[in-house]
Protein backbone atom coordinates (compact mmCIF):
# COMPACT_ATOMS: atom_id res chain seq x y z
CA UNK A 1 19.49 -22.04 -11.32
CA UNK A 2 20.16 -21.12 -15.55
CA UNK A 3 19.77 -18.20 -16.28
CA UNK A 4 16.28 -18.41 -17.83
CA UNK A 5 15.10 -18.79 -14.33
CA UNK A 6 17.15 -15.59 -13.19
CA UNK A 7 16.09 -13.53 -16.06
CA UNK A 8 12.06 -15.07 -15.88
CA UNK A 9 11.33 -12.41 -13.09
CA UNK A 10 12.50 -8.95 -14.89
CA UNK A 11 11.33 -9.91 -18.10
CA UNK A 12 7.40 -10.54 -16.16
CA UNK A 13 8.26 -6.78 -15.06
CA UNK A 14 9.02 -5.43 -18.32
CA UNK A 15 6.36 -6.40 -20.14
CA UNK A 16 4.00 -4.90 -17.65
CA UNK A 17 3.03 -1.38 -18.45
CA UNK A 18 2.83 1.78 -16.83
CA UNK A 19 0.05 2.48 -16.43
CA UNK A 20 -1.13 -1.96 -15.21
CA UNK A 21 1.64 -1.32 -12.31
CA UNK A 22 0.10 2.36 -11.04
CA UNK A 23 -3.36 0.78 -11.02
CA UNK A 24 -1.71 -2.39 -8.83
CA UNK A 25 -0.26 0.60 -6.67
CA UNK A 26 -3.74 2.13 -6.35
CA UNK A 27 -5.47 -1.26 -5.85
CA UNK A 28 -3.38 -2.22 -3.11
CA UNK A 29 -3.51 1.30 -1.54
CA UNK A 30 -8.03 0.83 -1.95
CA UNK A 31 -7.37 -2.62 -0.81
CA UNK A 32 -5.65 -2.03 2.21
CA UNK A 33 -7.96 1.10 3.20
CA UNK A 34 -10.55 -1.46 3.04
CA UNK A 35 -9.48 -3.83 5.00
CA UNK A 36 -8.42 -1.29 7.71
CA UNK A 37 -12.37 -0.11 7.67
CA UNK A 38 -13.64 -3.60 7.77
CA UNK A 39 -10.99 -4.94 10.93
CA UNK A 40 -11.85 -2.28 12.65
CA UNK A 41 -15.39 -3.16 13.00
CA UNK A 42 -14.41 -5.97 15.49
CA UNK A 43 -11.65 -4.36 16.94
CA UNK A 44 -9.52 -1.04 16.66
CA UNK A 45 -6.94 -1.34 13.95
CA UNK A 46 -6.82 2.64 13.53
CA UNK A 47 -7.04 5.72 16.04
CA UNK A 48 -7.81 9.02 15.31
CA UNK A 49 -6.68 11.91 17.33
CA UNK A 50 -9.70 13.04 18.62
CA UNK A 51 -10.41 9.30 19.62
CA UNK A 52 -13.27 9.05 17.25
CA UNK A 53 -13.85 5.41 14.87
CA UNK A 54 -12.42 6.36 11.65
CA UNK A 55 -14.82 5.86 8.66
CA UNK A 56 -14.49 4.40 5.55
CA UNK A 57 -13.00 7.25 4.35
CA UNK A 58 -10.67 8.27 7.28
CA UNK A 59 -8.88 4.33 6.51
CA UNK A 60 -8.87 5.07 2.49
CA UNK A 61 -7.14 8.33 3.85
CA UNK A 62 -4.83 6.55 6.50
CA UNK A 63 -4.20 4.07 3.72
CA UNK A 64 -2.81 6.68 0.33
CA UNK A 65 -0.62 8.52 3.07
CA UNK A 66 1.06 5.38 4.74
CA UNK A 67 1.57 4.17 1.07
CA UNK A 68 2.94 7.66 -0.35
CA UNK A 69 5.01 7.89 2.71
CA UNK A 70 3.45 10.98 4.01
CA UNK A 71 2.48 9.91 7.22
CA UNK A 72 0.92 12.91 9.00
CA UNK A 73 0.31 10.87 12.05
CA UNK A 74 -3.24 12.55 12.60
CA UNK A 75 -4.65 8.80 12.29
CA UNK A 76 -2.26 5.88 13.99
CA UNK A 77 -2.42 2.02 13.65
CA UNK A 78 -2.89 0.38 17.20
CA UNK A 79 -2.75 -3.56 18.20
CA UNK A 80 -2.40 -5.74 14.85
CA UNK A 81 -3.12 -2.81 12.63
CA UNK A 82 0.57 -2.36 12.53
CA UNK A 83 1.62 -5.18 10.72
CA UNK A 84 -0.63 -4.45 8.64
CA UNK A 85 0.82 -0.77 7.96
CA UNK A 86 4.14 -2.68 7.48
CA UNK A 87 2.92 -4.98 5.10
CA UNK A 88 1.18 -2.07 3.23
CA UNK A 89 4.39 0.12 2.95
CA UNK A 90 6.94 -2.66 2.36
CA UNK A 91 4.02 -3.38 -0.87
CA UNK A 92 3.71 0.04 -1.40
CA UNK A 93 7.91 0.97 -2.11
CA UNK A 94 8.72 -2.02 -4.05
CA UNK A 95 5.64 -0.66 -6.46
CA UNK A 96 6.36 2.70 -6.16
CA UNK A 97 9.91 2.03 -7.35
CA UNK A 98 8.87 0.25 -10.13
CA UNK A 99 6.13 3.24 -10.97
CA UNK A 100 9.46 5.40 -10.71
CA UNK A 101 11.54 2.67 -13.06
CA UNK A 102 9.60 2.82 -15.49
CA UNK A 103 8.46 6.34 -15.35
CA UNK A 104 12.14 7.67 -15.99
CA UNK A 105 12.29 4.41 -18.38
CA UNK A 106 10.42 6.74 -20.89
């Protein structure tokens, strides 16, 4: 590799702003939320404590603390659901960091 290839993939980051890569962080964390709502029409994905189904909001819920690293654990992933929360938090760090970069960046 040259180094224009090297240095393609920060410059892509730089020019991105702010406030594009929060809204990819809160995308993903909507996205994923969803799609924790939807698979678990077919089959659990999530688990609440009491045992109920978790609604639509209980997943957007699940999904903004697994990606802000919270994790209260009153709502668990179960079966395939945690791949999924490891796909969503691996995601959700490399996007926080760069929220973070280029917060302190100002």
């Amino acid at each position: 590799m040259n180094n224009k290839e090297t240095l393609a993939v920060p410059a892509y980051f730089n020019r991105l702003t702010f406030t594009t890569i929060f809204l990819l962080w809160v995308l993903v964390m909507f996205g994923f939320g969803y799609l924790y709502y939807t698979l678990d029409q077919n089959s659990p994905v999530l688990t609440t404590l009491t045992g109920d189904t978790p609604t639509l909001a209980d997943s957007l819920y699940f999904s903004f603390v697994t990606a802000t690293t919270i994790g209260y654990g009153d709502i668990i992933p179960v079966s395939y659901g945690r791949l999924l929360v490891v796909i969503e938090i691996l995601l959700s760090l490399l996007l926080y960091g760069v929220v973070i970069s280029k917060l302190t960046h100002f």
